[in-house]
C-alpha atoms as a PDB file:
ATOM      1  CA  UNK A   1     -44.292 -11.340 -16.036  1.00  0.00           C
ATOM      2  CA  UNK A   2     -43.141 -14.532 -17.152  1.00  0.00           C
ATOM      3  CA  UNK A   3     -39.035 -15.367 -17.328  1.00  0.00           C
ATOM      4  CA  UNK A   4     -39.226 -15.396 -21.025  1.00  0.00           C
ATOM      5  CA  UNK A   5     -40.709 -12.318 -21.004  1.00  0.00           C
ATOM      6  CA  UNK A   6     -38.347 -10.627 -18.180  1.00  0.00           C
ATOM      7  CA  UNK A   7     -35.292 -11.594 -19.811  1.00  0.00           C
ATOM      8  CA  UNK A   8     -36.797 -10.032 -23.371  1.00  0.00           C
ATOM      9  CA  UNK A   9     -36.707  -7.061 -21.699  1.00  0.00           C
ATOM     10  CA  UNK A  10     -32.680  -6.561 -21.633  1.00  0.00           C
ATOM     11  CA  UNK A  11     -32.979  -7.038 -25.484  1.00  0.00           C
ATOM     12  CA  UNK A  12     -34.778  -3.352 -25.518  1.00  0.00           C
ATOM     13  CA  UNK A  13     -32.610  -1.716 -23.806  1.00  0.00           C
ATOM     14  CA  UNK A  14     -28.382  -0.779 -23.803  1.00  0.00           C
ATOM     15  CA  UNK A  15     -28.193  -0.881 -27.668  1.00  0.00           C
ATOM     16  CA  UNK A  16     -24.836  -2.041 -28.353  1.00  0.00           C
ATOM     17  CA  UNK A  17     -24.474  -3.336 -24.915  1.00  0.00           C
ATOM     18  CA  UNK A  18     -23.848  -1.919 -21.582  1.00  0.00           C
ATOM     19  CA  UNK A  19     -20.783  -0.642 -20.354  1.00  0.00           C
ATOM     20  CA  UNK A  20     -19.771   1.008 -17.411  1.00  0.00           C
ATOM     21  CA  UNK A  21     -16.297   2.454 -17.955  1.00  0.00           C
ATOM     22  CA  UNK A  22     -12.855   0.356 -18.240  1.00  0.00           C
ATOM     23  CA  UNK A  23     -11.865  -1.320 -15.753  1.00  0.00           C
ATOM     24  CA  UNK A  24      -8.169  -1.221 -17.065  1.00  0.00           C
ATOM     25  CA  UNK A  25      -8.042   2.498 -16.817  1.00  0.00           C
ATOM     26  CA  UNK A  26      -7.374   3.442 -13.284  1.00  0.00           C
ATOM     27  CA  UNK A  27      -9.321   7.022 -13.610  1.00  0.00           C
ATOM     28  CA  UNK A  28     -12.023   5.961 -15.698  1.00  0.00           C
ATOM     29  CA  UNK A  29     -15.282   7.428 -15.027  1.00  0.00           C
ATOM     30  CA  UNK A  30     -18.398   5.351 -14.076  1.00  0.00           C
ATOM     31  CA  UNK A  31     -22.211   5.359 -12.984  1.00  0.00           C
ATOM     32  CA  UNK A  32     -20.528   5.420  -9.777  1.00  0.00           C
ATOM     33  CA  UNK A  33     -19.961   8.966 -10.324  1.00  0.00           C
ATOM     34  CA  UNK A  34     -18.200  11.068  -7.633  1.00  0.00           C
ATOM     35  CA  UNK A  35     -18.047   8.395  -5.296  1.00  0.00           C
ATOM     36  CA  UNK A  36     -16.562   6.104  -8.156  1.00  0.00           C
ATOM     37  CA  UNK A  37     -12.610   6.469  -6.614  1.00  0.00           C
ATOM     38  CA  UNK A  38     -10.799   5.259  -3.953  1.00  0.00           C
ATOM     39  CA  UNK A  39      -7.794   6.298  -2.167  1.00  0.00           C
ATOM     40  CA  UNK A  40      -4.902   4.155  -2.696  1.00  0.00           C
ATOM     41  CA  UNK A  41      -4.870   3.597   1.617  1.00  0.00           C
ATOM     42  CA  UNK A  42      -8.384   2.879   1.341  1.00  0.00           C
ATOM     43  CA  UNK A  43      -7.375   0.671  -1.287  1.00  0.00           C
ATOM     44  CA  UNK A  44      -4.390  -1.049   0.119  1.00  0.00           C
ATOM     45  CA  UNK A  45      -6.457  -1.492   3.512  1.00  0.00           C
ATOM     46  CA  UNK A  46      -9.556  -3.363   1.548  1.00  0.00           C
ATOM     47  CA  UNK A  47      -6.698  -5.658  -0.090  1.00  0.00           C
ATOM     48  CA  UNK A  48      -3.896  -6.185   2.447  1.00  0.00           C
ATOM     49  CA  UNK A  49      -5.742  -5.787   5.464  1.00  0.00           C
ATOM     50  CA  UNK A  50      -9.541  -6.534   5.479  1.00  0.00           C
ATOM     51  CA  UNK A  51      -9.485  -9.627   3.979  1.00  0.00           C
ATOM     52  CA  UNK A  52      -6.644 -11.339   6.554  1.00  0.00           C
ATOM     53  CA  UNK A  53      -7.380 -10.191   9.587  1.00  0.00           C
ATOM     54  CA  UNK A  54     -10.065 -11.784  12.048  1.00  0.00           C
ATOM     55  CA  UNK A  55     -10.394 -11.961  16.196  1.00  0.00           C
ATOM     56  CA  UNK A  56      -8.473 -14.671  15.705  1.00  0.00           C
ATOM     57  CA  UNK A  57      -5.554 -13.124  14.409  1.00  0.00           C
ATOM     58  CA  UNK A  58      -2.044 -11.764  15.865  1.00  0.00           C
ATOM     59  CA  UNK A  59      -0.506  -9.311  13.572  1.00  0.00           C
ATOM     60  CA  UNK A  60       3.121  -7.882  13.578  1.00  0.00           C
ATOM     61  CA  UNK A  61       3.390  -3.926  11.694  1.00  0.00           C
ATOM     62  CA  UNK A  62       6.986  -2.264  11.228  1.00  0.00           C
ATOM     63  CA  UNK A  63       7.377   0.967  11.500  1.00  0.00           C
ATOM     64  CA  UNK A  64       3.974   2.456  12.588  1.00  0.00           C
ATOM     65  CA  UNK A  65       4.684   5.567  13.277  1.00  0.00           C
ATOM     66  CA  UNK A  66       1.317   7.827  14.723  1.00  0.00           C
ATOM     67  CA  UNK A  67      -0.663   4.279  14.021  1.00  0.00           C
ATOM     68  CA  UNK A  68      -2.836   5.023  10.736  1.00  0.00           C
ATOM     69  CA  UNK A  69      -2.554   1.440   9.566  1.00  0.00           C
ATOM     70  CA  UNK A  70      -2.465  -0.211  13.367  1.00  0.00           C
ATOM     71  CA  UNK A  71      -5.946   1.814  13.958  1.00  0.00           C
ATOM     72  CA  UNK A  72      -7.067   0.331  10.623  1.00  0.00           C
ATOM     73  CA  UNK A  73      -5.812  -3.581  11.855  1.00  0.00           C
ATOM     74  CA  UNK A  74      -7.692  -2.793  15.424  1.00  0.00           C
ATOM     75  CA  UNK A  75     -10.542  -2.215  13.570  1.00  0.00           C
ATOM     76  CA  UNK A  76     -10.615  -5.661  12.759  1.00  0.00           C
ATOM     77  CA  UNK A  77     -10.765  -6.408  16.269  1.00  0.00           C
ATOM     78  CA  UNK A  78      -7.477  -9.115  15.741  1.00  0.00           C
ATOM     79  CA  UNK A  79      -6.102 -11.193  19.145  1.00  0.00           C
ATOM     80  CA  UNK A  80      -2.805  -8.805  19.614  1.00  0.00           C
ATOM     81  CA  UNK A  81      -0.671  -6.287  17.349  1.00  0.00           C
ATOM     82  CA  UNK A  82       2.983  -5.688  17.844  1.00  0.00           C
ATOM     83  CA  UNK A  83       4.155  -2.484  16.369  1.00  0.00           C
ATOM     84  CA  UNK A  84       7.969  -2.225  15.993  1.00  0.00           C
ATOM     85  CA  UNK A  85       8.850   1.337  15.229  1.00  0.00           C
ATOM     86  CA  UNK A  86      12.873   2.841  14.916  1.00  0.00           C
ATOM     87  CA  UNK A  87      11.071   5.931  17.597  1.00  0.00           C
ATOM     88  CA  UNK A  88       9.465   5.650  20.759  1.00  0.00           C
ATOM     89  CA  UNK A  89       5.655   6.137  21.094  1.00  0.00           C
ATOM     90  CA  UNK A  90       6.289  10.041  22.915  1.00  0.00           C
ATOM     91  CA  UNK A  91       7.731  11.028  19.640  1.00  0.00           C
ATOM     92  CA  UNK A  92       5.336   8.974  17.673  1.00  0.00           C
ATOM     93  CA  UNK A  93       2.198  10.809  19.788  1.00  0.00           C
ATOM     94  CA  UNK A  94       1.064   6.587  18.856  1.00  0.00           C
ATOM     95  CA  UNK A  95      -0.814   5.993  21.922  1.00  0.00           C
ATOM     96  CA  UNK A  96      -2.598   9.705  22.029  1.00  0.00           C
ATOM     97  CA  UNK A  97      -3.712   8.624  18.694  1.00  0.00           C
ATOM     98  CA  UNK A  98      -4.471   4.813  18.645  1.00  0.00           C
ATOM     99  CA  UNK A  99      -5.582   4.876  22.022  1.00  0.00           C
ATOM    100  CA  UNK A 100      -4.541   2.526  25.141  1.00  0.00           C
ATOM    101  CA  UNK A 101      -5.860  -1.084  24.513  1.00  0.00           C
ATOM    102  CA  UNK A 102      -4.617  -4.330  25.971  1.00  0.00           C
ATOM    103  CA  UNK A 103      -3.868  -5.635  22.977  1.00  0.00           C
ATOM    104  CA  UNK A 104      -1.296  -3.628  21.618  1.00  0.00           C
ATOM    105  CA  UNK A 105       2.167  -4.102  22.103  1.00  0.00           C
ATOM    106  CA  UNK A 106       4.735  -1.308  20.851  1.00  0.00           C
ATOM    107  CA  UNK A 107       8.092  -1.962  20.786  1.00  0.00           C
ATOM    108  CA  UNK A 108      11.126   0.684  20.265  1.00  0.00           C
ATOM    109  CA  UNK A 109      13.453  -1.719  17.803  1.00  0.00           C
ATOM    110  CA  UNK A 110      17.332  -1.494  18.894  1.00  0.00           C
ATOM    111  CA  UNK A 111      18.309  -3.483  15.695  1.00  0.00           C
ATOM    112  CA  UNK A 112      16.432  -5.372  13.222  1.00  0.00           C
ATOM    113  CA  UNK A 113      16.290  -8.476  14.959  1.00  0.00           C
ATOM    114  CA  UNK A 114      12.400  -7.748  15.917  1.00  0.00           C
ATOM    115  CA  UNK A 115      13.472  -8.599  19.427  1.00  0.00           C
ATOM    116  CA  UNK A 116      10.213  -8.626  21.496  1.00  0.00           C
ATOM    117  CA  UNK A 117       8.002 -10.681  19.014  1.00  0.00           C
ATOM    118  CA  UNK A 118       7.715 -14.312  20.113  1.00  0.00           C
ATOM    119  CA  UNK A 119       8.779 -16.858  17.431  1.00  0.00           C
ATOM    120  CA  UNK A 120       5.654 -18.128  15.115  1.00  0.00           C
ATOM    121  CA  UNK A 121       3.696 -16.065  16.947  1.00  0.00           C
ATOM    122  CA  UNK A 122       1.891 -13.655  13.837  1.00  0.00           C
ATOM    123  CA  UNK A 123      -0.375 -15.052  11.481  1.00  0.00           C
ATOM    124  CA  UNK A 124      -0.342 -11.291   9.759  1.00  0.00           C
ATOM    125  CA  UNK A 125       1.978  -8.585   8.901  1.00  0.00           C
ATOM    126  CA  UNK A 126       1.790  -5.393   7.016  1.00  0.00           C
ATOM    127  CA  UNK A 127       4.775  -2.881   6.755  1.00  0.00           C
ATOM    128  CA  UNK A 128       3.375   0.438   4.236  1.00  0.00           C
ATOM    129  CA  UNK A 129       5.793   3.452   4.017  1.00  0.00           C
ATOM    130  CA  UNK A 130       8.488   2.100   5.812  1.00  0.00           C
ATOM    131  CA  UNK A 131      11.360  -0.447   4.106  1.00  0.00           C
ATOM    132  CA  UNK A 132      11.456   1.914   1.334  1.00  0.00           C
ATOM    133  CA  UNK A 133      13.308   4.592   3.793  1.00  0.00           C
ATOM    134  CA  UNK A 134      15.815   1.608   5.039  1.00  0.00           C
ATOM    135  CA  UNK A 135      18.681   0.689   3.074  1.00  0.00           C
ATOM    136  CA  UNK A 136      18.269  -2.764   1.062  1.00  0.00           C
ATOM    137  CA  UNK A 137      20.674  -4.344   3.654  1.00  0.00           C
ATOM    138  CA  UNK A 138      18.504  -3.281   6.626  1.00  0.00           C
ATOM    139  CA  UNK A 139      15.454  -4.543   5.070  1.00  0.00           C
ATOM    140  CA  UNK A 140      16.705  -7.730   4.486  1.00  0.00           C
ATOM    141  CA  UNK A 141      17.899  -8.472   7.843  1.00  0.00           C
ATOM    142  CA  UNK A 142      14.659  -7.564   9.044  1.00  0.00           C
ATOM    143  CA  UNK A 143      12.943  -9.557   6.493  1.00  0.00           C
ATOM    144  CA  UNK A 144      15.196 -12.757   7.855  1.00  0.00           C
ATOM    145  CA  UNK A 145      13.598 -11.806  11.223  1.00  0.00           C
ATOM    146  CA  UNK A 146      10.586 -11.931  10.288  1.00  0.00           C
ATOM    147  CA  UNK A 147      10.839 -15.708   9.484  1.00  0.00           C
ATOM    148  CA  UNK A 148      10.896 -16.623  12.833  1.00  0.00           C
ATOM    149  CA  UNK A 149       8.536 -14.585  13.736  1.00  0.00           C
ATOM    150  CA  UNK A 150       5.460 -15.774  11.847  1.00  0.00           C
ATOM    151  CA  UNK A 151       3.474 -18.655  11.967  1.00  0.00           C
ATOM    152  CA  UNK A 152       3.318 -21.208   9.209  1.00  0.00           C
ATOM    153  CA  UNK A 153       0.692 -20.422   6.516  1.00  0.00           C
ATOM    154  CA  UNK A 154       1.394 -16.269   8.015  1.00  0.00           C
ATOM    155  CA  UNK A 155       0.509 -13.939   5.227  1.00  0.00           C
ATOM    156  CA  UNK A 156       2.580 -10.816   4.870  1.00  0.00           C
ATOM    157  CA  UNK A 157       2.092  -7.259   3.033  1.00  0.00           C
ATOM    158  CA  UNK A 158       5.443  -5.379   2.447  1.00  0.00           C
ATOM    159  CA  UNK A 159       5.618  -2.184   0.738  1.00  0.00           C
ATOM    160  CA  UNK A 160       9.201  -1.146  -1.323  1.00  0.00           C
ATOM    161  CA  UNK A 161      10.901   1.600  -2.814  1.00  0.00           C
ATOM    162  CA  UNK A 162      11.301   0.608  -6.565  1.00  0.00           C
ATOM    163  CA  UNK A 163      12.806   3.399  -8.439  1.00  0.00           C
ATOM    164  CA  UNK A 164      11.769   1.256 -11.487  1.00  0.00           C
ATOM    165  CA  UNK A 165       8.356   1.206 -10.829  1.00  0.00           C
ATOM    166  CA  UNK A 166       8.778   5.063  -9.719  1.00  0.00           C
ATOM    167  CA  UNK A 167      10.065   5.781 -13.199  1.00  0.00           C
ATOM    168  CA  UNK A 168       7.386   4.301 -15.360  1.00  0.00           C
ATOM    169  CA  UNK A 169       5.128   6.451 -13.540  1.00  0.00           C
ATOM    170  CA  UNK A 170       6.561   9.242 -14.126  1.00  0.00           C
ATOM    171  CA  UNK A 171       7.079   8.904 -17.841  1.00  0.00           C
ATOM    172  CA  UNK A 172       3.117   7.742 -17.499  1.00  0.00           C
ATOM    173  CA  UNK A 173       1.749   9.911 -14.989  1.00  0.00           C
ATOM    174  CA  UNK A 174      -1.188  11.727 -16.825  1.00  0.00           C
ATOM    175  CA  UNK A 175      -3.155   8.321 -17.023  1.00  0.00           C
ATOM    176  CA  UNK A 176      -3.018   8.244 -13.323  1.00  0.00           C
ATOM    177  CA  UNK A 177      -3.410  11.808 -12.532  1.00  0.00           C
ATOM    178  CA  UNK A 178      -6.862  13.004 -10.659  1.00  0.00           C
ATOM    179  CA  UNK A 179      -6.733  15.828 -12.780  1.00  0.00           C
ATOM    180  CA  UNK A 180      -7.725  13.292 -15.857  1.00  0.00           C
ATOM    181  CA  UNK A 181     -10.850  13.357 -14.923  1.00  0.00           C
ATOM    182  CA  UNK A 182     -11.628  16.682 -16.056  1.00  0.00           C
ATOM    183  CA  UNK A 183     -10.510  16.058 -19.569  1.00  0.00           C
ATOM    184  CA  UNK A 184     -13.435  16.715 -21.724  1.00  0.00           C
ATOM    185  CA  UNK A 185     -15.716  18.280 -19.123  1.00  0.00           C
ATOM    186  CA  UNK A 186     -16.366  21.661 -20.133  1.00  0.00           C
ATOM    187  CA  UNK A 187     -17.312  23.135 -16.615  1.00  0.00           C
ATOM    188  CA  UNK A 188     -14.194  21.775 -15.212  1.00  0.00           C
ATOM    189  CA  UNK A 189     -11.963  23.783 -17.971  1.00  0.00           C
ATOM    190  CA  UNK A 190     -10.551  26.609 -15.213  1.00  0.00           C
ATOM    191  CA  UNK A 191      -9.621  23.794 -13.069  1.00  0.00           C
ATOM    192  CA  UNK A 192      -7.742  22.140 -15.514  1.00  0.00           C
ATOM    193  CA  UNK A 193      -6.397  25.080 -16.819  1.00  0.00           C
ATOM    194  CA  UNK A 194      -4.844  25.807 -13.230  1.00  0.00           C
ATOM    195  CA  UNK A 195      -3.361  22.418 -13.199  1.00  0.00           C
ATOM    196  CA  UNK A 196      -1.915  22.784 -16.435  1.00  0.00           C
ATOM    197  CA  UNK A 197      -0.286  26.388 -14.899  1.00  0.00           C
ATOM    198  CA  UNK A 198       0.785  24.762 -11.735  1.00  0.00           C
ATOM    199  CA  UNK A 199       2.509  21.618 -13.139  1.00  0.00           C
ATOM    200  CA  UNK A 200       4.452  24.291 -15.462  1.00  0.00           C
ATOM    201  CA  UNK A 201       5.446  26.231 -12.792  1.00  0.00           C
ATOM    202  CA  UNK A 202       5.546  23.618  -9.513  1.00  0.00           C
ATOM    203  CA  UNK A 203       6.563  20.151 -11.458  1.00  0.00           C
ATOM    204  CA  UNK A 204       7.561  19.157  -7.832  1.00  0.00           C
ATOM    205  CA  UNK A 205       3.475  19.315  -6.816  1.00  0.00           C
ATOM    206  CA  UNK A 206       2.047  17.960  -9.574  1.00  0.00           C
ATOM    207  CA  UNK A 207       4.287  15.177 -11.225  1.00  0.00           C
ATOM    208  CA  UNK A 208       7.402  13.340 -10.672  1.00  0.00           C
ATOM    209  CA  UNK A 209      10.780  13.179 -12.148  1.00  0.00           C
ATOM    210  CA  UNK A 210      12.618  10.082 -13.186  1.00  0.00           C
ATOM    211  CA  UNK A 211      15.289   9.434 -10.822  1.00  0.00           C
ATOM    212  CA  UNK A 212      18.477   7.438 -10.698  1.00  0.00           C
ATOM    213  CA  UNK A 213      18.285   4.148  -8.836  1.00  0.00           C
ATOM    214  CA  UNK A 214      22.187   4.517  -7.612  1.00  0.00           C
ATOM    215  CA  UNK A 215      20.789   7.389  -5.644  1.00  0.00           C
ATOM    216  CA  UNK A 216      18.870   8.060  -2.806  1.00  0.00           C
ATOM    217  CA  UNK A 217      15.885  10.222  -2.564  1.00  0.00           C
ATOM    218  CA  UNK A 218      14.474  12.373  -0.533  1.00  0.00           C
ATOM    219  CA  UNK A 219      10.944  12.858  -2.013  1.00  0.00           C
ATOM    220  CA  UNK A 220       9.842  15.827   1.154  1.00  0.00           C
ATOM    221  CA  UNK A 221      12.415  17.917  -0.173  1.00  0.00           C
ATOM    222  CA  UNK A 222      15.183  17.252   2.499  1.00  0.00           C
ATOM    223  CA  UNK A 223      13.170  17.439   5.274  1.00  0.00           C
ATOM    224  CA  UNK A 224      12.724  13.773   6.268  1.00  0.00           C
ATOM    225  CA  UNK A 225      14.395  10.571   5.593  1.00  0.00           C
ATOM    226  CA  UNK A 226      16.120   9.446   2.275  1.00  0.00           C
ATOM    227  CA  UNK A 227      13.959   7.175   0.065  1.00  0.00           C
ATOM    228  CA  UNK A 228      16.072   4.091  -0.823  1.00  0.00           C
ATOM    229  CA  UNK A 229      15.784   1.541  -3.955  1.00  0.00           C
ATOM    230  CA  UNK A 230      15.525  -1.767  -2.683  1.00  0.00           C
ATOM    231  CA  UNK A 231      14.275  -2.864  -6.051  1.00  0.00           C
ATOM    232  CA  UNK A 232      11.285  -5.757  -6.661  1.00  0.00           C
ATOM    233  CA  UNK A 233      13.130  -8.781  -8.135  1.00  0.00           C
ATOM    234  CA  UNK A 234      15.881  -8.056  -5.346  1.00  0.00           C
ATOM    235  CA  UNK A 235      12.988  -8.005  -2.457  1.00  0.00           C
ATOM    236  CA  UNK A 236      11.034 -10.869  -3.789  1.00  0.00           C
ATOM    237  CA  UNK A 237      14.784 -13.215  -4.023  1.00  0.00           C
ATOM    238  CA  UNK A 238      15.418 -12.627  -0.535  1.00  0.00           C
ATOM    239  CA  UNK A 239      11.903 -12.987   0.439  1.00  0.00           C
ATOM    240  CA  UNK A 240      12.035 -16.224  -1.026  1.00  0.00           C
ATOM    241  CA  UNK A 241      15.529 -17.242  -0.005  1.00  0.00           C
ATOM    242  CA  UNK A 242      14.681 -16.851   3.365  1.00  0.00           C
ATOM    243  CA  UNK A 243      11.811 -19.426   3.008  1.00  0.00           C
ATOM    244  CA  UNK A 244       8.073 -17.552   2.143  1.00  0.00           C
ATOM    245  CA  UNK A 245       6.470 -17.955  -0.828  1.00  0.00           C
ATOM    246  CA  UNK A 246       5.929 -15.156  -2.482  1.00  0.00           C
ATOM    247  CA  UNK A 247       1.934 -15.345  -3.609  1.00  0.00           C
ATOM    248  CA  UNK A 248       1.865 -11.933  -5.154  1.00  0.00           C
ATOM    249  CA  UNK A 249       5.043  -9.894  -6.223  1.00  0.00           C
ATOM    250  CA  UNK A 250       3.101  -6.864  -6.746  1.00  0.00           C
ATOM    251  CA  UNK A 251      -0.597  -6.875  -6.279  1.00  0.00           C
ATOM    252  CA  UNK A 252      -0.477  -3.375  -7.962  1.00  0.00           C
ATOM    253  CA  UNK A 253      -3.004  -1.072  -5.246  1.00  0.00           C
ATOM    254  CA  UNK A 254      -0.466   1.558  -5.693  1.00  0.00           C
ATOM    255  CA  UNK A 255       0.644   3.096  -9.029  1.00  0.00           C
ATOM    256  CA  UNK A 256       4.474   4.125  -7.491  1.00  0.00           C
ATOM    257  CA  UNK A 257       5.314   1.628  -5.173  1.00  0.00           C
ATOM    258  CA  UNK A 258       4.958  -2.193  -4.770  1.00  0.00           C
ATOM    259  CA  UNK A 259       3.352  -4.167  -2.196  1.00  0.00           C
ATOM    260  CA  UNK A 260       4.527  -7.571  -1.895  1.00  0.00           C
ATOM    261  CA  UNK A 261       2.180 -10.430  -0.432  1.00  0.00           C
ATOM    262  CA  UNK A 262       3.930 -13.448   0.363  1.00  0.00           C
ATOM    263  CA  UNK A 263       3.221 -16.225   2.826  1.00  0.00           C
ATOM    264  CA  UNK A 264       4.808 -18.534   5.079  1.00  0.00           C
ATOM    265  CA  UNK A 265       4.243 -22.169   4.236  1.00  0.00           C
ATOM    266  CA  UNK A 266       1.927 -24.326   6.111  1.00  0.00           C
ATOM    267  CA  UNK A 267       3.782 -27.092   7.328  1.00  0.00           C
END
């Protein structure tokens, strides 16, 4: 088959053009099918962590807890991790489930001074889950640590609670709901007929209500710590003022909360 001929054949086929689904619409079916969705961790790990992290690479995490996202860092294989958590590792259970390797370094924070971490010593640090339970004050003294901590040209990943951000969602939350997907799919009518029943009757499982940023939330249902609105503009100032540059202000993996990526400059 000649080129002229190969390339004749994409004028038989796809009538009107192919298309896959829309890329804008974050549950939008595909010829991927079943396997066409992530999980906004997966996510958040293929765009935070994946990408920046090498053998070569020292990484400070705050606020581990059990050591989800410092398992998914060690995967990478980096130089050293610190992980700086409020609780020790017994309450954590981190090292029964990371595992004991030489290259981990956990640290029980007194303060927010990240007391432990040698100055410009992380080219890396990721923080998911975590400032949006401190107050704003707390996170920006920690945030001021973390200056000193990092080397120049250091790229950082810093989840926040934005009740902004919340809000919109929840006003908006059918175009990100899984249940979308069974819109239109006739076998799938029970199941979406049980979703409809339980968001009428357990709102609380199945959507979110707006909330008021001068309070603090508690989104387990008073079972854990408060949820705090540190706010993005506010985050990004003082992420700024303190001397990164901020290279993303929300790079948008999660539909609730943003993640921040900003970087030290290289000298």
């Amino acid at each position: 088959m000649t080129t002229e001929d190969f390339l004749a054949t994409f004028t038989t086929i796809w009538k009107g053009g192919y298309y896959e689904g829309d890329p804008l619409d974050p549950m939008s079916s595909s010829g991927y099918g079943v396997v066409g969705y992530n999980s906004i961790l997966y996510t958040t790990y293929l765009a935070c962590i994946r990408p920046y992290v090498t053998e070569r690479s020292t990484a400070i995490e705050i606020g581990p807890g059990r050591g989800a996202w410092t398992k998914a860092i060690l995967a990478r294989n980096p130089r050293k991790i610190y992980a700086v958590d409020a609780a020790p590792p017994e309450h954590t259970c981190f090292w029964e489930y990371v595992g004991k390797d030489p290259r981990l370094s956990y640290i029980t924070a007194k303060d927010f001074s990240l007391d432990g971490v040698p100055e410009q010593s992380a080219d890396f640090f990721f923080s998911f889950g975590v400032f949006c339970h401190l107050r704003p004050e707390h996170s920006r003294q920690y945030i001021s640590s973390l200056y000193e901590k990092m080397a120049p040209g250091a790229n950082g990943f810093l989840m926040i609670g934005d009740f902004d951000k919340y809000n919109a969602l929840a006003t908006n939350i059918d175009r990100y709901s899984i249940f979308k997907i069974l819109e239109g799919r006739r076998m799938f009518a029970l199941a979406l007929a049980g979703y409809r029943i339980g968001r009428f009757f357990l709102p609380s499982g199945f959507s979110f209500e707006p909330i008021d940023k001068r309070q603090a939330l508690n989104l387990t249902g008073g079972t854990a710590a408060p949820w705090y609105h540190f706010g993005l503009d506010e985050a990004c100032q003082h992420i700024e003022e303190v001397g990164f540059r901020i290279v993303a202000k929300d790079i948008c993996v999660n539909p609730r909360d943003p993640v921040i990526h900003f970087r030290r400059p290289a000298i």
